[in-house]
C-alpha atoms as a PDB file:
ATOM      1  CA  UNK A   1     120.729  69.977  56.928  1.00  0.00           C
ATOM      2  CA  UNK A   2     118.371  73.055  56.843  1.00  0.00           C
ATOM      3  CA  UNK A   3     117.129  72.245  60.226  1.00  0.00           C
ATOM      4  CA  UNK A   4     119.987  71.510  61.498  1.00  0.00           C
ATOM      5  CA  UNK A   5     121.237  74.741  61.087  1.00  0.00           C
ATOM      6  CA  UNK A   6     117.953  76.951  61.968  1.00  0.00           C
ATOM      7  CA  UNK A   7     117.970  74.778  65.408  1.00  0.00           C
ATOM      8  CA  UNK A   8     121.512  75.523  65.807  1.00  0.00           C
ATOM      9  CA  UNK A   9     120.860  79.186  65.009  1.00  0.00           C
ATOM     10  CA  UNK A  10     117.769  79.147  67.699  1.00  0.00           C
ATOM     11  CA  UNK A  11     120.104  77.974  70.440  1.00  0.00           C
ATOM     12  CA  UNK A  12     122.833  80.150  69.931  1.00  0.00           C
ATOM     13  CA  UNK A  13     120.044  83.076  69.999  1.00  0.00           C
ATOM     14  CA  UNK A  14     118.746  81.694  72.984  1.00  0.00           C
ATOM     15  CA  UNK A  15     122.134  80.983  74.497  1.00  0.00           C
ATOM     16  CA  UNK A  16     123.341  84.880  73.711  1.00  0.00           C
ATOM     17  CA  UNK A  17     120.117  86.092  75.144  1.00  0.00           C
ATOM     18  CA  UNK A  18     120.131  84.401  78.615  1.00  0.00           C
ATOM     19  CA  UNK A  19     121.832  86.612  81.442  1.00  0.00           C
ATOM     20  CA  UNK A  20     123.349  83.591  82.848  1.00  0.00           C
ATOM     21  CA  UNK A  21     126.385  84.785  82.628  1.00  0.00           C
ATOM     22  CA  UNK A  22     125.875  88.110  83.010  1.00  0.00           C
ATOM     23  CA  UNK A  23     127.033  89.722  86.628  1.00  0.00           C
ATOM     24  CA  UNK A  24     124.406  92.270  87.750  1.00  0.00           C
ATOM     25  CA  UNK A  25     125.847  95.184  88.946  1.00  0.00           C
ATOM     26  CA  UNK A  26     124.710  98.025  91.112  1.00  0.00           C
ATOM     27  CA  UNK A  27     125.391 101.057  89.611  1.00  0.00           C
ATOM     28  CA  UNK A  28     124.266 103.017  92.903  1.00  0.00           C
ATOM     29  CA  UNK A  29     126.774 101.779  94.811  1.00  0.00           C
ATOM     30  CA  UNK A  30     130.500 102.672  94.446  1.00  0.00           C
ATOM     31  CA  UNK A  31     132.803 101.052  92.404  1.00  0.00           C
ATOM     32  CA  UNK A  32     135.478  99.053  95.060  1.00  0.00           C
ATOM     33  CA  UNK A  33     138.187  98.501  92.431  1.00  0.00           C
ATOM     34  CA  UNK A  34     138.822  99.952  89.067  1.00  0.00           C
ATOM     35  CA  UNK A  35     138.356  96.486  87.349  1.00  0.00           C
ATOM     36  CA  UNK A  36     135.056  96.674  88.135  1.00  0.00           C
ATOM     37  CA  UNK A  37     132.701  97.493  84.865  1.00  0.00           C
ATOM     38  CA  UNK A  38     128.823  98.114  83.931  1.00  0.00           C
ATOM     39  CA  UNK A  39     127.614  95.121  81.387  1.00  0.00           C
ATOM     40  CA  UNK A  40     124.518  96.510  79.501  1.00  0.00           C
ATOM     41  CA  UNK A  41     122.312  94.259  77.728  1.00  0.00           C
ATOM     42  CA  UNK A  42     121.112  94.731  74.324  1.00  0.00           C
ATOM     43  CA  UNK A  43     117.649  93.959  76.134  1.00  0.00           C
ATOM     44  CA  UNK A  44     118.033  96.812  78.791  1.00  0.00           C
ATOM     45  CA  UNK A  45     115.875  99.853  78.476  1.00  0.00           C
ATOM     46  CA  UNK A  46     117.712 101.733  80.924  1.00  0.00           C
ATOM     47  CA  UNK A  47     119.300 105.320  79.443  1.00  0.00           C
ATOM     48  CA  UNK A  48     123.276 105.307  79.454  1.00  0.00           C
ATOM     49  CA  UNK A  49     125.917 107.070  77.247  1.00  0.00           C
ATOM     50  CA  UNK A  50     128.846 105.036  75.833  1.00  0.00           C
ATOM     51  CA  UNK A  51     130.759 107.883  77.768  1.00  0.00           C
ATOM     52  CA  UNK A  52     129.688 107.419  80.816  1.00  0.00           C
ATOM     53  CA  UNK A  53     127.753 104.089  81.358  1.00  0.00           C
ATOM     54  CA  UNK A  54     125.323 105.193  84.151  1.00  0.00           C
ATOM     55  CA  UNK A  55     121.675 105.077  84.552  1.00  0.00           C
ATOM     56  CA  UNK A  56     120.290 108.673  83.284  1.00  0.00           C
ATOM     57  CA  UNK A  57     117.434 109.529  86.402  1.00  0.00           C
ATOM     58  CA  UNK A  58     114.124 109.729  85.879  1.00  0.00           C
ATOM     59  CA  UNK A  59     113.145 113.364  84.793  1.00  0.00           C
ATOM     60  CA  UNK A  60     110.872 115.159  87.600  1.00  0.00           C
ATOM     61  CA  UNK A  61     109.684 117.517  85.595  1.00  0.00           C
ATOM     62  CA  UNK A  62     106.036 116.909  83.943  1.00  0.00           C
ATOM     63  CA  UNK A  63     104.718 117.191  80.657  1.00  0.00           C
ATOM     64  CA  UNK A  64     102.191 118.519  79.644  1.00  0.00           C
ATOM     65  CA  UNK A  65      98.838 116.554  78.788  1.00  0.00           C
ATOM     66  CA  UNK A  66      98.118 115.862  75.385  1.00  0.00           C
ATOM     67  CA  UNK A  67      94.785 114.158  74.215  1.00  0.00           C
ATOM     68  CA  UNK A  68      94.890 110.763  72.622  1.00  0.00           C
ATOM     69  CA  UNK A  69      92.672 107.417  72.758  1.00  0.00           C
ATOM     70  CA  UNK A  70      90.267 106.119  70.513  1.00  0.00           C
ATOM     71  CA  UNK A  71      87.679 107.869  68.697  1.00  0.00           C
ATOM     72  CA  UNK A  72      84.069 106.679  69.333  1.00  0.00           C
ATOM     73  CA  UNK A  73      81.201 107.416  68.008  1.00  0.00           C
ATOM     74  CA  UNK A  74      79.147 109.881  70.980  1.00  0.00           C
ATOM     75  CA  UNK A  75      76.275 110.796  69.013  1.00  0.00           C
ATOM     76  CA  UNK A  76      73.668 109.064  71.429  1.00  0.00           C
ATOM     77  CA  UNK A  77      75.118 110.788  74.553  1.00  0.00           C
ATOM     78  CA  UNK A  78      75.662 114.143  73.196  1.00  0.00           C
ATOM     79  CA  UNK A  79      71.693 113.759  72.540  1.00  0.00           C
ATOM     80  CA  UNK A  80      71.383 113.089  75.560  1.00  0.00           C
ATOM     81  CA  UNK A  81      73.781 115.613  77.280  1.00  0.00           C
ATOM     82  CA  UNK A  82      71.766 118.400  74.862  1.00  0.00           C
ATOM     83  CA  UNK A  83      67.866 117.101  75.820  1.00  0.00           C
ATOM     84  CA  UNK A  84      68.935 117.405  79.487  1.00  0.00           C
ATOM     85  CA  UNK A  85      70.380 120.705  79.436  1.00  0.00           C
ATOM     86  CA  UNK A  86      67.348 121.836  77.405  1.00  0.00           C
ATOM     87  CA  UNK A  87      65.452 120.585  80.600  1.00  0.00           C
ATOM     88  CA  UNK A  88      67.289 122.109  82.558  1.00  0.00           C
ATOM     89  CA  UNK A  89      67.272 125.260  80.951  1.00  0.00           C
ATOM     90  CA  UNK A  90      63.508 125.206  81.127  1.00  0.00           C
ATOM     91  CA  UNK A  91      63.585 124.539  85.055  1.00  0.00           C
ATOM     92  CA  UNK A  92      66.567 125.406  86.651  1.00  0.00           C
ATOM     93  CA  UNK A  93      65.638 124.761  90.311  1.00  0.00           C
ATOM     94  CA  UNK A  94      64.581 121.018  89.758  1.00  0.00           C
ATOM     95  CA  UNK A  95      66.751 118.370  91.389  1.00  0.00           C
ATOM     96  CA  UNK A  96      65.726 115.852  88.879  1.00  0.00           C
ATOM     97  CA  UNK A  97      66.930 118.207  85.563  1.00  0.00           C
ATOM     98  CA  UNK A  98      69.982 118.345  87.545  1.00  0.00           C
ATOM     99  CA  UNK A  99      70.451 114.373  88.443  1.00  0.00           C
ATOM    100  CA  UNK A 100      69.415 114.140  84.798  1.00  0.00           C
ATOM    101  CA  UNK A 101      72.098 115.703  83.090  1.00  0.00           C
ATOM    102  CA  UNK A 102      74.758 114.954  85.803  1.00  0.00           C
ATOM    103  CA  UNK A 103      74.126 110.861  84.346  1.00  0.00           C
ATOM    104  CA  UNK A 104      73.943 112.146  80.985  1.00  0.00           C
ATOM    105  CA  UNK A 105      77.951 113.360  81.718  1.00  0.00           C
ATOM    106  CA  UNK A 106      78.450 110.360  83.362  1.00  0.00           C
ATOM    107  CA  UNK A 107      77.783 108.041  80.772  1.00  0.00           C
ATOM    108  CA  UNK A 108      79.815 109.822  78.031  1.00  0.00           C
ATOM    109  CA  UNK A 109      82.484 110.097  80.950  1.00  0.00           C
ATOM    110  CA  UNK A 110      82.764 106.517  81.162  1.00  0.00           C
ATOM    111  CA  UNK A 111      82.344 105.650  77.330  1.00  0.00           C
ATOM    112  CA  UNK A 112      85.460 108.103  76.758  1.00  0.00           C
ATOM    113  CA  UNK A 113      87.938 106.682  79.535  1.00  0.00           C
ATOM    114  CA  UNK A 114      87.021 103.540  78.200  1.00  0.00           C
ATOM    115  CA  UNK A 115      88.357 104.403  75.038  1.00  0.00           C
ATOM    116  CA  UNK A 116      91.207 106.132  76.493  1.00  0.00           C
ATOM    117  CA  UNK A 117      90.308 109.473  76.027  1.00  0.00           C
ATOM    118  CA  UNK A 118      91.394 110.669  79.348  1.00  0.00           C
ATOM    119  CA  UNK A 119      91.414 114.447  78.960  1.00  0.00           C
ATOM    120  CA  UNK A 120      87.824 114.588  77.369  1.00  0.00           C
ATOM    121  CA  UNK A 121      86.240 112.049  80.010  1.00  0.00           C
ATOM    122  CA  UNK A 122      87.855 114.067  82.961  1.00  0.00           C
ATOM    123  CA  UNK A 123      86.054 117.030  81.921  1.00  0.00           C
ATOM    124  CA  UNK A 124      82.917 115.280  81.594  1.00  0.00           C
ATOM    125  CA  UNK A 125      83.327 113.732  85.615  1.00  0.00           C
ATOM    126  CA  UNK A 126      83.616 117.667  86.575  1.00  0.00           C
ATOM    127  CA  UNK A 127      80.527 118.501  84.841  1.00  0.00           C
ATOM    128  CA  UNK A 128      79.018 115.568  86.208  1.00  0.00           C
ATOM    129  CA  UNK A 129      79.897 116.561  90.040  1.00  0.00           C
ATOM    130  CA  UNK A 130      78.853 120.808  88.846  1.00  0.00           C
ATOM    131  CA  UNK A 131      75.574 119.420  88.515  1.00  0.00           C
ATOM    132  CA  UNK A 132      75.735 116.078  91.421  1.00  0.00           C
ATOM    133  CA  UNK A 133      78.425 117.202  93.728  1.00  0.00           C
ATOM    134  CA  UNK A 134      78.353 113.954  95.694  1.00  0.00           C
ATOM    135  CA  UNK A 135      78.414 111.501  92.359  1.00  0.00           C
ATOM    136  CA  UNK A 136      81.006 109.043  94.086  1.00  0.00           C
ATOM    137  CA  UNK A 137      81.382 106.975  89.889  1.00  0.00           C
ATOM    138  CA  UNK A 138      82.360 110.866  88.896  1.00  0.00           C
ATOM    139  CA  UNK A 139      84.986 111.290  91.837  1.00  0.00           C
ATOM    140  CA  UNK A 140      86.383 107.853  91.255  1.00  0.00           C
ATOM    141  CA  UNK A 141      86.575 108.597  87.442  1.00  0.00           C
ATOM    142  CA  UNK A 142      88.807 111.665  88.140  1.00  0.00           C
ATOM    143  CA  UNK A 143      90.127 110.352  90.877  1.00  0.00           C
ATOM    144  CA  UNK A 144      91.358 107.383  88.121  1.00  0.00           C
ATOM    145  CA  UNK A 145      92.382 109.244  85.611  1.00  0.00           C
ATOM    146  CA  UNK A 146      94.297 111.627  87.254  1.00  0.00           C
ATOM    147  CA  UNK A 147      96.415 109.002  88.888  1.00  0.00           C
ATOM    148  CA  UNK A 148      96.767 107.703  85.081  1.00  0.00           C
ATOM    149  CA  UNK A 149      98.378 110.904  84.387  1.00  0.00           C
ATOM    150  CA  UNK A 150     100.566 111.075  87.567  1.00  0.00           C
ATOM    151  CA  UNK A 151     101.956 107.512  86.423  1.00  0.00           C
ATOM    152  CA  UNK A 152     102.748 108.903  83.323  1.00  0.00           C
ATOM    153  CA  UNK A 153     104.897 111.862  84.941  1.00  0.00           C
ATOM    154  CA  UNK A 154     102.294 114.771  82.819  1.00  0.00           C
ATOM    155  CA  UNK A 155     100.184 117.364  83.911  1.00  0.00           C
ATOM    156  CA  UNK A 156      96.256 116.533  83.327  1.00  0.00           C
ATOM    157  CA  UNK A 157      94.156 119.252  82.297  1.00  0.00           C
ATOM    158  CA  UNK A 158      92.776 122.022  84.518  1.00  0.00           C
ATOM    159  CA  UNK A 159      89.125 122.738  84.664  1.00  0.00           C
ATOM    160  CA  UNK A 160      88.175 124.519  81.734  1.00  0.00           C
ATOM    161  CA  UNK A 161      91.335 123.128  79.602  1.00  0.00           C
ATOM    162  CA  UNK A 162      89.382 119.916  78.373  1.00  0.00           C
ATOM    163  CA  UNK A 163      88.718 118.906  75.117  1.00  0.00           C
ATOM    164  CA  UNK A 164      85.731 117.479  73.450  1.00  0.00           C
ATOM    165  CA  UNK A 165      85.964 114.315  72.621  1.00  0.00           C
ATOM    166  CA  UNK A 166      87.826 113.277  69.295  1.00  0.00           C
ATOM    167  CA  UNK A 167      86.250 113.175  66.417  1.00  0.00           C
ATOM    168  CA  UNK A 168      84.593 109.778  65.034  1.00  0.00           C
ATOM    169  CA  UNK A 169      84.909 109.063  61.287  1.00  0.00           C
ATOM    170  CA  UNK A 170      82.753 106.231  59.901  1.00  0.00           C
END
């Protein structure tokens, strides 16, 4: 009898939750009689008021960035990054210093966006083309995440805004 009723249970659920018999209904277009109505689905996401039952447009106005992903641990390449620019430092006018720490940017750059940690990794492709100014990885990497942050209808950060990259606790 149990299963009986949990199978009878899972069909109705399944039953209620089908849009068989649901009309669709394009709420762009005018209404051509006053009968006509706006079903809304307990499974839409769309934003309506019980008021007024109309789609709520997307917002164009941004926000602004905010930095998130996961923290890893960036020990190795901030080693790195600091040996280079000590090379650098040393002898400023040598290509390979330069190429040096432009990959030493690079690699962090692509750790962090592959934990997500857009803001931080974009400032590390910048650095990267400062010091390699034809780095196509770096331009793509920018070129990426800024798109990521056009998707998600927010600002990204401006040269200089950055942040480091988020702390790792072991």
């Amino acid at each position: 009898m149990k299963k009986i009723t949990v199978l009878l249970f899972l069909a109705l659920a399944a039953f209620g939750c089908g849009n068989a018999g649901q009309q669709t209904v394009n709420v762009n277009a005018p209404a051509q009689n006053s009968n006509d109505s706006l079903v809304v689905s307990s499974h839409s996401s769309e934003n309506y008021s019980a008021e007024n039952p109309t789609i709520v447009p997307h917002s164009e106005t941004r926000t602004k960035w905010k930095q998130s992903g996961n923290p890893i641990d960036v020990t190795s390449f901030n080693a790195e990054i600091a040996q280079s620019e000590k090379n650098l430092r040393a002898k400023p006018n040598d290509e390979v210093a330069k190429t040096a720490l432009a990959e030493a940017y690079l690699k962090r750059g692509v750790a962090l966006t592959d934990a997500r940690q857009y803001a931080s990794a974009l400032g590390d492709y910048r650095r990267t083309l400062k010091y390699d100014a034809n780095n196509p990885e770096a331009k793509n990497g920018m070129d990426e995440i800024i798109s990521i942050y056009e998707s998600l209808n927010r600002d990204y950060p401006q040269e200089g805004e950055e942040p480091p990259p988020l702390p790792f606790g072991k």
